[in-house]
PDB file of N, CA and C in Angstrom:
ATOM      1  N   UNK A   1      18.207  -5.534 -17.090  1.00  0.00           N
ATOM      2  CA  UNK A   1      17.699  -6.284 -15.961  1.00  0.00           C
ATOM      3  C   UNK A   1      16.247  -6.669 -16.243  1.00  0.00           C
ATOM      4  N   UNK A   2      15.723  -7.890 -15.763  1.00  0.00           N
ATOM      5  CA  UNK A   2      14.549  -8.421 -15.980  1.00  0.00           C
ATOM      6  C   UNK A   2      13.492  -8.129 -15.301  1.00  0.00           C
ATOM      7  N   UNK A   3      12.835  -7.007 -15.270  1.00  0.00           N
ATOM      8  CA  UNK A   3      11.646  -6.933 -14.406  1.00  0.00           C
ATOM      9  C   UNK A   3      10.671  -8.238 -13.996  1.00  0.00           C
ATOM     10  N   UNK A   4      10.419  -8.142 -12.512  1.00  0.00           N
ATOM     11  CA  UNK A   4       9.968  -8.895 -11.792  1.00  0.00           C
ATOM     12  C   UNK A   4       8.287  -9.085 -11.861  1.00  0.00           C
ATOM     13  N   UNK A   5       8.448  -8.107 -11.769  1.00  0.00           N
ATOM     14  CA  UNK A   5       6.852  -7.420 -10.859  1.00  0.00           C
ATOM     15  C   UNK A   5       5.574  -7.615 -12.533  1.00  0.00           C
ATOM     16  N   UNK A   6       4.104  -8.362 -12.103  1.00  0.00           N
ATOM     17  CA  UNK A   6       3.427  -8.759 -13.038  1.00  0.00           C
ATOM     18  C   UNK A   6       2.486  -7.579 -13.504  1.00  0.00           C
ATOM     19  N   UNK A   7       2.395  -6.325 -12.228  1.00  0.00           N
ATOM     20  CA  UNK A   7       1.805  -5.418 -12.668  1.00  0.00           C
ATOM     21  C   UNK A   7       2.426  -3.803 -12.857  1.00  0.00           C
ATOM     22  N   UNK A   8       1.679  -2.977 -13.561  1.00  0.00           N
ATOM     23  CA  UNK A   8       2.509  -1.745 -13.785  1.00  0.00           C
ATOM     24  C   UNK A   8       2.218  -1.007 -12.508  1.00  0.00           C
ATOM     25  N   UNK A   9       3.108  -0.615 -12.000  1.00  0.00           N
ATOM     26  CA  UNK A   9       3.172   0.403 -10.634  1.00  0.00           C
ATOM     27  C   UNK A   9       3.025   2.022 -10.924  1.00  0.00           C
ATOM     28  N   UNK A  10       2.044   2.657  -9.868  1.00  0.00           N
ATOM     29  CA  UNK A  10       1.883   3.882 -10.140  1.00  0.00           C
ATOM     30  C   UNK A  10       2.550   4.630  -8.618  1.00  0.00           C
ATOM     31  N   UNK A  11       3.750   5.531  -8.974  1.00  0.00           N
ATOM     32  CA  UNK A  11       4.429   6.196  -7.918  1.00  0.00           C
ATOM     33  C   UNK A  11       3.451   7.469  -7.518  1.00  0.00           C
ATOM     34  N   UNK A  12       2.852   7.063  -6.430  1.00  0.00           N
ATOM     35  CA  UNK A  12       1.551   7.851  -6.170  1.00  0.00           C
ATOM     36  C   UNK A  12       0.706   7.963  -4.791  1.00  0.00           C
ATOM     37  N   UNK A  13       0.702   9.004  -4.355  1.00  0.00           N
ATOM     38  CA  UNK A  13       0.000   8.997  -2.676  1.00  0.00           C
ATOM     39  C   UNK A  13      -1.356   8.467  -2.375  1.00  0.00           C
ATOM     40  N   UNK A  14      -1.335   7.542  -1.675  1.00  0.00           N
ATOM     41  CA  UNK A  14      -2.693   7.200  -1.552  1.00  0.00           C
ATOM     42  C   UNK A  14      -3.066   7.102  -0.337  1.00  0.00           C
ATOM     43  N   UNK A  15      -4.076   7.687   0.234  1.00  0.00           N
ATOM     44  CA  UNK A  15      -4.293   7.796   1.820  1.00  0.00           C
ATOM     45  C   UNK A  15      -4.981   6.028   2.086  1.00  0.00           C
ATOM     46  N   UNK A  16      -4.484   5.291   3.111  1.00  0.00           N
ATOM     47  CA  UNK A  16      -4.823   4.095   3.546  1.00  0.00           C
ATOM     48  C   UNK A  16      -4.909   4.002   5.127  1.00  0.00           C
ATOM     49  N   UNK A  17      -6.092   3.502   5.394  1.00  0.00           N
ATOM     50  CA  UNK A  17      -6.296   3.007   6.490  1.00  0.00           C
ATOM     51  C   UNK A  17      -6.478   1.670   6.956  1.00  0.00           C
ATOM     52  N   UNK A  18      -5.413   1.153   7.648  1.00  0.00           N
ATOM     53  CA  UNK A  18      -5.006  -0.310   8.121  1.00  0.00           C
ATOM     54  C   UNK A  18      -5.378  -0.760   9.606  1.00  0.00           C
ATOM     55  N   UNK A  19      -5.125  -2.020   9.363  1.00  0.00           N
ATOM     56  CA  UNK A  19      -5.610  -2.334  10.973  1.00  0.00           C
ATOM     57  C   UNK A  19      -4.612  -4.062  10.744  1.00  0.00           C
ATOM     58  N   UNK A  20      -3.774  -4.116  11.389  1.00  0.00           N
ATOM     59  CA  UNK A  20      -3.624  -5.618  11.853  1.00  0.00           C
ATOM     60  C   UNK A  20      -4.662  -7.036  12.129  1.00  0.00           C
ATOM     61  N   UNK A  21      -4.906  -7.707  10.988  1.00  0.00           N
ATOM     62  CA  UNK A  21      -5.594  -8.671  10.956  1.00  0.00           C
ATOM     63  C   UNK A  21      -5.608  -9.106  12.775  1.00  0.00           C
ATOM     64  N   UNK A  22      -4.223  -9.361  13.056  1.00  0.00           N
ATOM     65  CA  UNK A  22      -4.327 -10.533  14.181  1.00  0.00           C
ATOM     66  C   UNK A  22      -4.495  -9.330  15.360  1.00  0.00           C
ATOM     67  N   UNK A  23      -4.522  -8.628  15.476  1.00  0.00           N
ATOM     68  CA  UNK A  23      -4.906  -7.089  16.355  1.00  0.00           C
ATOM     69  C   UNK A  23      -6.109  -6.390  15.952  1.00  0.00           C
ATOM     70  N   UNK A  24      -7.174  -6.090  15.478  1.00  0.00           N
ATOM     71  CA  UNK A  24      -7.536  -5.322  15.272  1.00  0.00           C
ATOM     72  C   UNK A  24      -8.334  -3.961  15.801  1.00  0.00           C
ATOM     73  N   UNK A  25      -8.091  -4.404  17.292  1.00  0.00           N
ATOM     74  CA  UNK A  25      -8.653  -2.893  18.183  1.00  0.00           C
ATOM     75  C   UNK A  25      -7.825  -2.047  17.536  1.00  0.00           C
ATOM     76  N   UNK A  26      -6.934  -2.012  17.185  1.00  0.00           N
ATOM     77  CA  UNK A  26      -5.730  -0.570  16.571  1.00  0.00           C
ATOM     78  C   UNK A  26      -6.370  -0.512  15.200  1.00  0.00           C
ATOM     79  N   UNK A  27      -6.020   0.846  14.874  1.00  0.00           N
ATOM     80  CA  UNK A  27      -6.819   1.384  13.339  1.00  0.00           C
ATOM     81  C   UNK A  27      -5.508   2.717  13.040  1.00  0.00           C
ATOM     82  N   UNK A  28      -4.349   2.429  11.943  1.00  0.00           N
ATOM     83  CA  UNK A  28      -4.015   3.102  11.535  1.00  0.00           C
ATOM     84  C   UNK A  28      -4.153   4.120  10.829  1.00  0.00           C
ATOM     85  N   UNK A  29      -3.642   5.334  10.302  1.00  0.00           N
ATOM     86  CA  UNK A  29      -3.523   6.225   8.821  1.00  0.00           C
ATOM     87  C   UNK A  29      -2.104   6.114   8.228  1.00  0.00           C
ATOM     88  N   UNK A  30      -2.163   6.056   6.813  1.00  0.00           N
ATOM     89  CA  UNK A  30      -0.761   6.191   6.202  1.00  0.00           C
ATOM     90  C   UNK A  30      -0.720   6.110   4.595  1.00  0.00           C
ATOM     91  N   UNK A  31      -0.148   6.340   4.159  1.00  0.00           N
ATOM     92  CA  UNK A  31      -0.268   6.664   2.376  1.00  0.00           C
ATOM     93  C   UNK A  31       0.307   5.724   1.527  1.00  0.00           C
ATOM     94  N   UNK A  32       0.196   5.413   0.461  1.00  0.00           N
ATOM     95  CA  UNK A  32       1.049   4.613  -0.096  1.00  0.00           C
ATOM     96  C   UNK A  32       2.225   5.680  -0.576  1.00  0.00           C
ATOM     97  N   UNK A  33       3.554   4.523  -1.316  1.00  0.00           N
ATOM     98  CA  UNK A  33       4.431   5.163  -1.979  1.00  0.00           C
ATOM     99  C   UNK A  33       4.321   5.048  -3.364  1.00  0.00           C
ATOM    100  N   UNK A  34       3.819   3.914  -3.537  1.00  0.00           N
ATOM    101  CA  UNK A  34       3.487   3.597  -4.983  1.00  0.00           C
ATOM    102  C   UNK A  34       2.360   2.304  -5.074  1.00  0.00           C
ATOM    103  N   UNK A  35       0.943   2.309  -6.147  1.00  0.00           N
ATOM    104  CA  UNK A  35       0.228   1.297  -6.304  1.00  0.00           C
ATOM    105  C   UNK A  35       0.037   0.563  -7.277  1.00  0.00           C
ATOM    106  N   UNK A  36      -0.547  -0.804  -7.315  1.00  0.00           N
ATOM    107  CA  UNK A  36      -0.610  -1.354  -8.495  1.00  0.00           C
ATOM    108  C   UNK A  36      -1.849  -2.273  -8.356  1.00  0.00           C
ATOM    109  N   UNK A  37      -2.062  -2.707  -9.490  1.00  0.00           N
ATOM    110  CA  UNK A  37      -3.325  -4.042  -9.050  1.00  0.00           C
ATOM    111  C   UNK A  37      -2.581  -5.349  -7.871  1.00  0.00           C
ATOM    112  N   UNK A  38      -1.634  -5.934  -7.906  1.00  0.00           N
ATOM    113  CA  UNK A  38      -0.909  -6.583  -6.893  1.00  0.00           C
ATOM    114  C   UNK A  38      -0.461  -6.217  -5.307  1.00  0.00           C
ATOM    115  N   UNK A  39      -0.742  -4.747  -5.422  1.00  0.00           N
ATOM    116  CA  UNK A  39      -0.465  -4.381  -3.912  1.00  0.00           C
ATOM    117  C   UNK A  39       0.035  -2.719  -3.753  1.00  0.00           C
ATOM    118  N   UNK A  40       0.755  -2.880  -3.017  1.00  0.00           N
ATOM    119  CA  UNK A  40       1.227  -1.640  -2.676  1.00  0.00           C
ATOM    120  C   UNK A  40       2.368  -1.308  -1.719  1.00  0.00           C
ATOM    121  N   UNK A  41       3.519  -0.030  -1.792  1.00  0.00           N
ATOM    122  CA  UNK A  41       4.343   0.193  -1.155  1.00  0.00           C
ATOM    123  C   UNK A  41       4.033   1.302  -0.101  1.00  0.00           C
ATOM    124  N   UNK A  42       3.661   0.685   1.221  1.00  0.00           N
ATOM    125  CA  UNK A  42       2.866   1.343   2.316  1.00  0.00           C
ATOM    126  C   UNK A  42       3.891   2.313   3.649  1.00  0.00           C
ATOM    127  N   UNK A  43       4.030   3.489   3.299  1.00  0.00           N
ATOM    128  CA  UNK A  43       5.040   3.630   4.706  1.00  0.00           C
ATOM    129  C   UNK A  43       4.265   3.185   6.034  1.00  0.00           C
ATOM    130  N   UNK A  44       4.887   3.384   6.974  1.00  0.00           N
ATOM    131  CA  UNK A  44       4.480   3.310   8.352  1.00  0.00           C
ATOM    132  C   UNK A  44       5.514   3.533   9.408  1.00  0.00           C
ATOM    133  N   UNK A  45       5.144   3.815  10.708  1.00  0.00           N
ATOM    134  CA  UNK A  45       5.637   4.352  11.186  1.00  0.00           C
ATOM    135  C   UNK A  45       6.213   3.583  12.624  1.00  0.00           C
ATOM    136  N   UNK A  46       5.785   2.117  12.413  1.00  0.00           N
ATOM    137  CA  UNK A  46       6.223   1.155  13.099  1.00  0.00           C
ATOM    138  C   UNK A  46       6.701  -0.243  12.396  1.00  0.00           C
ATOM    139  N   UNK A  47       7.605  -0.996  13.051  1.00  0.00           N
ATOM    140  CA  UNK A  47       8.078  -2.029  12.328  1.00  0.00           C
ATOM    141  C   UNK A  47       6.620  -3.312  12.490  1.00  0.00           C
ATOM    142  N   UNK A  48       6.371  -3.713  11.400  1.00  0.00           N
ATOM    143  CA  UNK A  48       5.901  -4.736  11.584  1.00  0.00           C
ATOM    144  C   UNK A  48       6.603  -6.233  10.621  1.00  0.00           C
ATOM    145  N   UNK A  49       5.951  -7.352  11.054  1.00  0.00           N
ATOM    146  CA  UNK A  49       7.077  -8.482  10.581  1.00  0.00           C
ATOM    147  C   UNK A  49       6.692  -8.686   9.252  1.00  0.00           C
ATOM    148  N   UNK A  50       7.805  -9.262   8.348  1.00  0.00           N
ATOM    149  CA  UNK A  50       7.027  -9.742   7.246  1.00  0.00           C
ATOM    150  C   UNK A  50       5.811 -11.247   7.327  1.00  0.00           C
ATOM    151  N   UNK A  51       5.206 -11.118   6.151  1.00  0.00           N
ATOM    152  CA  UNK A  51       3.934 -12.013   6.433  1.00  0.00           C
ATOM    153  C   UNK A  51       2.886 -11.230   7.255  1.00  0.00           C
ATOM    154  N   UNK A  52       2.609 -10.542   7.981  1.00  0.00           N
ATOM    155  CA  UNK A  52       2.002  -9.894   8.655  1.00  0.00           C
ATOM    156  C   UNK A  52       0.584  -9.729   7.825  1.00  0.00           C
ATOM    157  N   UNK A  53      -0.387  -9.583   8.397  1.00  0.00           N
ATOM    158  CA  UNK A  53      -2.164  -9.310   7.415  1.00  0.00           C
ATOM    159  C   UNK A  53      -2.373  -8.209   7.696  1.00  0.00           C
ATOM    160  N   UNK A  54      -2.816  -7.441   6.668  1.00  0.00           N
ATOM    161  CA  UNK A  54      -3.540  -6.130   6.805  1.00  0.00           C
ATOM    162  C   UNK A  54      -4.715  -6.212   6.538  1.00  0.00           C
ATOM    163  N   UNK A  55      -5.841  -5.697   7.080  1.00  0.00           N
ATOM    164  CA  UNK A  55      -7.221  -4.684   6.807  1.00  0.00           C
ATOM    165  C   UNK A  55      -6.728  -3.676   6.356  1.00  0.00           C
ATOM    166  N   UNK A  56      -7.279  -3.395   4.357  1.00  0.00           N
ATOM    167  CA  UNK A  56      -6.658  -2.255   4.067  1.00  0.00           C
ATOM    168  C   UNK A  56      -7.556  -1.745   3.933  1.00  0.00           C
ATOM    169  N   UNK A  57      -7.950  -0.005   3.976  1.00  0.00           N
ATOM    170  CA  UNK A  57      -8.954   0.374   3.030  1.00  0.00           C
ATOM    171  C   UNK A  57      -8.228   1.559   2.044  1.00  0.00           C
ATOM    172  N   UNK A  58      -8.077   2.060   1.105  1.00  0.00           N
ATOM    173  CA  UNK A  58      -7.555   2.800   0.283  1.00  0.00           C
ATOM    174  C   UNK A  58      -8.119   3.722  -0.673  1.00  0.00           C
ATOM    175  N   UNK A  59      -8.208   4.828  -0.094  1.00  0.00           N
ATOM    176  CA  UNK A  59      -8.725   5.768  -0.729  1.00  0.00           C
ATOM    177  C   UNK A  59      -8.423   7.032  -1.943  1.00  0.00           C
ATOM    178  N   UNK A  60      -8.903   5.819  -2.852  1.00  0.00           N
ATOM    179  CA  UNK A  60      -8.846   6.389  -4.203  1.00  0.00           C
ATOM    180  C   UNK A  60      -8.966   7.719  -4.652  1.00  0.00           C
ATOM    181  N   UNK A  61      -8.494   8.965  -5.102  1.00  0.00           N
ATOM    182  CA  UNK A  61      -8.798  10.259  -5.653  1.00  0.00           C
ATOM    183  C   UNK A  61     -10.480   9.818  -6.375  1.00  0.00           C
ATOM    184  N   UNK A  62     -11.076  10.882  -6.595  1.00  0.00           N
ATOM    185  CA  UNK A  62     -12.278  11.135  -7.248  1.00  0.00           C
ATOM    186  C   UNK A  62     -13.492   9.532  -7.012  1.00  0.00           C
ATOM    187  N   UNK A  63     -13.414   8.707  -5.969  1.00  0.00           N
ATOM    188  CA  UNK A  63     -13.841   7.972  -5.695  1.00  0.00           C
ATOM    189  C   UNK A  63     -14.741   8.156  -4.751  1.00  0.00           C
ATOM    190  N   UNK A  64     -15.818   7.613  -4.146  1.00  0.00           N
ATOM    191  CA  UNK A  64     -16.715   7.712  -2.636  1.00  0.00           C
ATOM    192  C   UNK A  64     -16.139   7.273  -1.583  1.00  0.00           C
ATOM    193  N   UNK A  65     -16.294   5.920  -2.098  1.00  0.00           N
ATOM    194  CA  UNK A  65     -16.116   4.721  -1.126  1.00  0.00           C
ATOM    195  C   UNK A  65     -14.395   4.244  -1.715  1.00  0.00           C
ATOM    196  N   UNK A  66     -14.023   4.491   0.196  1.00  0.00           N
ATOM    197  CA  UNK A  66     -12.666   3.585  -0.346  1.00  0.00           C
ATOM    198  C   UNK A  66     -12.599   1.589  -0.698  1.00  0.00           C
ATOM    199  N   UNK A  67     -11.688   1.770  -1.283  1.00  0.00           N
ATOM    200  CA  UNK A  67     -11.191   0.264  -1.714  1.00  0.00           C
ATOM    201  C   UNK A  67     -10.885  -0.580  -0.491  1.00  0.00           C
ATOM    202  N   UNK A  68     -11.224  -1.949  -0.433  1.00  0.00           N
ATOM    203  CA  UNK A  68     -11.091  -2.970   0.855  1.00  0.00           C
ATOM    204  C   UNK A  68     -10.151  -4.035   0.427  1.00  0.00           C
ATOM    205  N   UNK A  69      -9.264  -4.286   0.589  1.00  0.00           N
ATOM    206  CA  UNK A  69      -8.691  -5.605   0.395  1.00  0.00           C
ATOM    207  C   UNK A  69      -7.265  -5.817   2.045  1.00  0.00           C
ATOM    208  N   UNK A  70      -7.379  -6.725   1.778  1.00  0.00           N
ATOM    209  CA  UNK A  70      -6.757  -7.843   2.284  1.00  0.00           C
ATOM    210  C   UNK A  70      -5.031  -7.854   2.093  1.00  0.00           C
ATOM    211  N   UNK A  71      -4.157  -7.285   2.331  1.00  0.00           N
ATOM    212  CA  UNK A  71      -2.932  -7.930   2.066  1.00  0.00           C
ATOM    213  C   UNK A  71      -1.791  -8.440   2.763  1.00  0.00           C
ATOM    214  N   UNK A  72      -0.854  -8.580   2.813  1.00  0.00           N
ATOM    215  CA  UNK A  72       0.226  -9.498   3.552  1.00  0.00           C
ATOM    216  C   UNK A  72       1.527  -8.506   3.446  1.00  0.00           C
ATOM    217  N   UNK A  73       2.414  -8.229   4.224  1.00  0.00           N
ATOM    218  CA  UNK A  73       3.608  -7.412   4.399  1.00  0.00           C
ATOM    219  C   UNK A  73       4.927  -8.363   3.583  1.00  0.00           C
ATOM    220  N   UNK A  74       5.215  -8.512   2.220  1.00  0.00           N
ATOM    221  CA  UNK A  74       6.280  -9.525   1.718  1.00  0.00           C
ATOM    222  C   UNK A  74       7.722  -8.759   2.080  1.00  0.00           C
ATOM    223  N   UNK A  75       8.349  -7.371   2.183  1.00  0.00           N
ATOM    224  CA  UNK A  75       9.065  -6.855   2.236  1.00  0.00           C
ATOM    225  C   UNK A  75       9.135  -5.756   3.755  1.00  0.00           C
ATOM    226  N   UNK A  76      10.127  -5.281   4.336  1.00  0.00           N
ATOM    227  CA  UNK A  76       9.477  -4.446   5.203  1.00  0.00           C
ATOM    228  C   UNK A  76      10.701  -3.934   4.965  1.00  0.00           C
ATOM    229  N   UNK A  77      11.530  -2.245   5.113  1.00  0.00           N
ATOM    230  CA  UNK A  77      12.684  -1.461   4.958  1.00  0.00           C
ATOM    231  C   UNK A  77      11.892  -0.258   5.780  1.00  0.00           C
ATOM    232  N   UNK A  78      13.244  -0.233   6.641  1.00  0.00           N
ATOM    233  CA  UNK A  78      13.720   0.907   7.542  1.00  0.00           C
ATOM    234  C   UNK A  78      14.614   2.374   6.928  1.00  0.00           C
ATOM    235  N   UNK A  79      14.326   3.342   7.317  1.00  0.00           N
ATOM    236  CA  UNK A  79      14.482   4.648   6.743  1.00  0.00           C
ATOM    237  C   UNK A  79      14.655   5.668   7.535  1.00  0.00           C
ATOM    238  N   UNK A  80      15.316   6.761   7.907  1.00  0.00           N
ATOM    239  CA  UNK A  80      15.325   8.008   8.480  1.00  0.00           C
ATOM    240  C   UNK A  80      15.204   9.293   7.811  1.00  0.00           C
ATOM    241  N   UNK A  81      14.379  10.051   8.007  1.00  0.00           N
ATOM    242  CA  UNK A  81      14.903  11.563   8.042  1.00  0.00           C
ATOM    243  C   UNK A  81      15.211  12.209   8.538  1.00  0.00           C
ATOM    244  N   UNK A  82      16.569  12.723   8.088  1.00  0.00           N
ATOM    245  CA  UNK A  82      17.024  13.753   8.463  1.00  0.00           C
ATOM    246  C   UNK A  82      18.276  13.773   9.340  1.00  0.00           C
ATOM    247  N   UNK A  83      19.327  13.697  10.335  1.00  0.00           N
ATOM    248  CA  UNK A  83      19.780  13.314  10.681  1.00  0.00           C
ATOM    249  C   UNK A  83      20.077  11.527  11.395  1.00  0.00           C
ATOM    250  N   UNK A  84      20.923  11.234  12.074  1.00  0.00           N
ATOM    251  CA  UNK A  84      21.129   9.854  12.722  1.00  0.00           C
ATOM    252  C   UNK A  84      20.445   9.732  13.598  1.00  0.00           C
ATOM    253  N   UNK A  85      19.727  10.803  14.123  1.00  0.00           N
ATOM    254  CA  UNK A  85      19.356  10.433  15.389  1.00  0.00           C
ATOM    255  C   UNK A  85      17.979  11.049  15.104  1.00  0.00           C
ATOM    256  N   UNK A  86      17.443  10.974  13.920  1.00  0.00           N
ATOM    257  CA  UNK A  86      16.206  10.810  13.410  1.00  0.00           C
ATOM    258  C   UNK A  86      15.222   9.412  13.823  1.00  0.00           C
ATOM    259  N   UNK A  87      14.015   9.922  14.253  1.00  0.00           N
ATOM    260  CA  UNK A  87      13.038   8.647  14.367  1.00  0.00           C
ATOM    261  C   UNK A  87      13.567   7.650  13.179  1.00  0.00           C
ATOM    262  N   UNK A  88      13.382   6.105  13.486  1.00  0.00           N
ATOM    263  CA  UNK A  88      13.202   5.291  12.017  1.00  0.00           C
ATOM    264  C   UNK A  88      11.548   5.489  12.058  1.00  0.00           C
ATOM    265  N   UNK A  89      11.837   5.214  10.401  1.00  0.00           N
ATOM    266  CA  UNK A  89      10.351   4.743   9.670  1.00  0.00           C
ATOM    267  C   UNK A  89      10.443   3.702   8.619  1.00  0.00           C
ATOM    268  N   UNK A  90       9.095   3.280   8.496  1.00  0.00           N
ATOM    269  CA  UNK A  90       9.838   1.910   7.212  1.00  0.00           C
ATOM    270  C   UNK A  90       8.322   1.954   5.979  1.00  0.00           C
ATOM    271  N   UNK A  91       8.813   1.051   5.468  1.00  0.00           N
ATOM    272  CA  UNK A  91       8.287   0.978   4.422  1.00  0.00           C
ATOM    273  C   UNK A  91       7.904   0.099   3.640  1.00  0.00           C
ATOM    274  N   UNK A  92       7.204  -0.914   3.510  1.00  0.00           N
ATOM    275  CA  UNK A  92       6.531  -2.236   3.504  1.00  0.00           C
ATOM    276  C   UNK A  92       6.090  -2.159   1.977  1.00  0.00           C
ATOM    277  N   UNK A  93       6.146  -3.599   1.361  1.00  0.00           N
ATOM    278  CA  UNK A  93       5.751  -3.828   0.343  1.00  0.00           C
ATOM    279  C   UNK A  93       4.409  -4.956   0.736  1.00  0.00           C
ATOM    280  N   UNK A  94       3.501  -4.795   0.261  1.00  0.00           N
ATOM    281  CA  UNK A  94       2.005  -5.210   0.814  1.00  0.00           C
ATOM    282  C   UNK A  94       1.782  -5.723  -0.255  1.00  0.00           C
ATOM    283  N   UNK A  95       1.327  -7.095  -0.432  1.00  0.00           N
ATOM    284  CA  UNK A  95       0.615  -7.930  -1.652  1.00  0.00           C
ATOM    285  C   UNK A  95      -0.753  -8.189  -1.304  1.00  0.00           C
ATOM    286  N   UNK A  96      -1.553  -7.213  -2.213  1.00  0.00           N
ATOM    287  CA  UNK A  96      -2.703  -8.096  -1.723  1.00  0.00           C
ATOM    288  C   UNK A  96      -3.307  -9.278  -1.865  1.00  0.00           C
ATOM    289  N   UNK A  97      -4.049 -10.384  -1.036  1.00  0.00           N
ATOM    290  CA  UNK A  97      -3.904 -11.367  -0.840  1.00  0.00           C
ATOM    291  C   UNK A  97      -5.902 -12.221  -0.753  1.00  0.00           C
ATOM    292  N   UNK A  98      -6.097 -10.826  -0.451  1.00  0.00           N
ATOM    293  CA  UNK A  98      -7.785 -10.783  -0.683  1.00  0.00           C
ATOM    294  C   UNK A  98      -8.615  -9.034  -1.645  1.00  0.00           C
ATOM    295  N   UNK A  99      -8.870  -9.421  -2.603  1.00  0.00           N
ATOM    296  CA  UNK A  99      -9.313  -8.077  -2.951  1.00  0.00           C
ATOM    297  C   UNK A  99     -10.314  -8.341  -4.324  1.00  0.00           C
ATOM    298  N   UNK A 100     -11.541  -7.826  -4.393  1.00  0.00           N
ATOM    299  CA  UNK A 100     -12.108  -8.289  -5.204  1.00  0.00           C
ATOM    300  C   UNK A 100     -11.891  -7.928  -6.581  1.00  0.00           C
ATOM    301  N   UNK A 101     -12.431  -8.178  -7.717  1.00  0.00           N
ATOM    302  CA  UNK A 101     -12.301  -7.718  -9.035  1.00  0.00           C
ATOM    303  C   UNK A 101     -12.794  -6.533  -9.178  1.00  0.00           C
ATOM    304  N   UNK A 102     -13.668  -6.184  -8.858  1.00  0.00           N
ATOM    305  CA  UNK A 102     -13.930  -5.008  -9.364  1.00  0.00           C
ATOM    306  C   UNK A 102     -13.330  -3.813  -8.601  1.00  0.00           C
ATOM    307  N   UNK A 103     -12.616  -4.182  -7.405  1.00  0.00           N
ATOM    308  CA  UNK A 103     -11.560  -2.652  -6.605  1.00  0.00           C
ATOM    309  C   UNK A 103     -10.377  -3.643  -7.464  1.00  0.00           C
ATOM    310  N   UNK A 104     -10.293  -4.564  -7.861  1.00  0.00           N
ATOM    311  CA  UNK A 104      -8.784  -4.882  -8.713  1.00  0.00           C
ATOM    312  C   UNK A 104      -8.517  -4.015  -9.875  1.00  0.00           C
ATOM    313  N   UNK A 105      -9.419  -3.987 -10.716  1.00  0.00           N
ATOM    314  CA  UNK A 105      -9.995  -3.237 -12.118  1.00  0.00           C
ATOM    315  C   UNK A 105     -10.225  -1.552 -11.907  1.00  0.00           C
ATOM    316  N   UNK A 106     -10.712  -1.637 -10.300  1.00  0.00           N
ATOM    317  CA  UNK A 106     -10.783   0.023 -10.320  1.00  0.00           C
ATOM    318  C   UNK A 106      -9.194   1.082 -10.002  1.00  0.00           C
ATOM    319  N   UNK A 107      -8.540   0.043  -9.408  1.00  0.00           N
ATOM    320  CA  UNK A 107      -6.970   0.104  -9.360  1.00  0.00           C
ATOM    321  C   UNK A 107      -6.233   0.344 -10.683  1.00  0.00           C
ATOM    322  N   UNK A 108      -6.694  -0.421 -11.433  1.00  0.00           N
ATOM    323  CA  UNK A 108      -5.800  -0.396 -13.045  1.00  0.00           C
ATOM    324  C   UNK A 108      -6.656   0.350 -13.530  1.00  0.00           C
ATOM    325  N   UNK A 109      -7.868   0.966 -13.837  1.00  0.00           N
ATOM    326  CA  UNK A 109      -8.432   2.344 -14.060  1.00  0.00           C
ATOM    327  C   UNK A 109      -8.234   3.168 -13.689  1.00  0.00           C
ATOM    328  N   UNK A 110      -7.600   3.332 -12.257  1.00  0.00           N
ATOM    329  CA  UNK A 110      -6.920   4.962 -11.971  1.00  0.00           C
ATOM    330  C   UNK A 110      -5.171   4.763 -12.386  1.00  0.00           C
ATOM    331  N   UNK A 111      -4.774   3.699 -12.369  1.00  0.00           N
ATOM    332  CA  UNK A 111      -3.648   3.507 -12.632  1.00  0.00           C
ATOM    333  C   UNK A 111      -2.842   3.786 -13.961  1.00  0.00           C
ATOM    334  N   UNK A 112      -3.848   3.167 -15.171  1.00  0.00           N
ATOM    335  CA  UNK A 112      -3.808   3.745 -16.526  1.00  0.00           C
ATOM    336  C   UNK A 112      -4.096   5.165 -16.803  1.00  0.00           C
ATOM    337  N   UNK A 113      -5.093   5.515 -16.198  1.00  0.00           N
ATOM    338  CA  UNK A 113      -5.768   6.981 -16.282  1.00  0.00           C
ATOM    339  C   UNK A 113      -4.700   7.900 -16.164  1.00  0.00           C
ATOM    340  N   UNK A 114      -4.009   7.731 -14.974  1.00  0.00           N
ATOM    341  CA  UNK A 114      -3.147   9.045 -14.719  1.00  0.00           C
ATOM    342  C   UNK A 114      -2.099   8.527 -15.468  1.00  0.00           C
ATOM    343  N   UNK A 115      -1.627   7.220 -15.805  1.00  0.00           N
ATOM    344  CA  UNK A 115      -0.355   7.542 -16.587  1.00  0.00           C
ATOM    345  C   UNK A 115      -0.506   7.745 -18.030  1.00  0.00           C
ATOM    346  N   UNK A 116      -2.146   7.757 -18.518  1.00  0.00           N
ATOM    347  CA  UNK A 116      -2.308   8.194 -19.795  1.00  0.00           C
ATOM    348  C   UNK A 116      -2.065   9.369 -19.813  1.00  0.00           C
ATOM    349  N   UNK A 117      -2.525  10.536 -18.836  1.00  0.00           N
ATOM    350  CA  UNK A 117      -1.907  12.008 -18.546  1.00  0.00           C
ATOM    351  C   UNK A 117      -0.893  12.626 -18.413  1.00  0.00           C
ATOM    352  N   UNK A 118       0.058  11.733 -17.960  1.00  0.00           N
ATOM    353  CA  UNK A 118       1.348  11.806 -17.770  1.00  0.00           C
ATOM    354  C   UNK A 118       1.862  12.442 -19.161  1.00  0.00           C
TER     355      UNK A 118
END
């Protein structure tokens, strides 16, 4: 099968704090599932639509200051644990859509890093 995706993905927790572009009195918490320089696979704990804008900030291991960018919801999937009559939760694929070069570059520096350890 032909891989899609232009960057290498790191399956990896990352604490993120979001806010709905077109909302932003609300200020989420939530982790990624996996990151890359292109974006990220964000759970959450409410449905939101695809296309949707995020205020991200993403906080990198061994970093100060978290990362800021900008991204857009291209995918969104629903999920349960644990039984049927488990809360849903979902799980969004986020492109970022504003993010500068140098949190782009600091992304593929922790990204290479740990899978050089691996």
């Amino acid at each position: 099968m032909l891989e899609k995706r232009r960057f290498v993905r790191l399956d990896v927790r990352v604490n993120v704090e979001y806010e709905i572009v077109q909302a932003p009195e609300a200020k989420f918490k939530s982790f990624t599932k996996n990151l890359s320089q292109g974006g990220i696979c964000l759970f959450l704990d409410s449905f939101l639509k695809k296309d949707t804008l995020l205020d991200l900030k993403l906080h990198i291991p061994d970093r100060s200051n978290p990362l800021e960018a900008t991204g857009k919801i291209v995918w969104i999937e629903t999920f349960k644990i644990g039984d049927k009559d488990a809360k849903e939760h979902f799980e969004a694929g986020v492109e970022f859509v504003d993010i500068s070069d140098d949190d782009k570059n600091m992304i593929a520096k922790y990204v290479f890093g740990v899978l050089r350890l691996e």
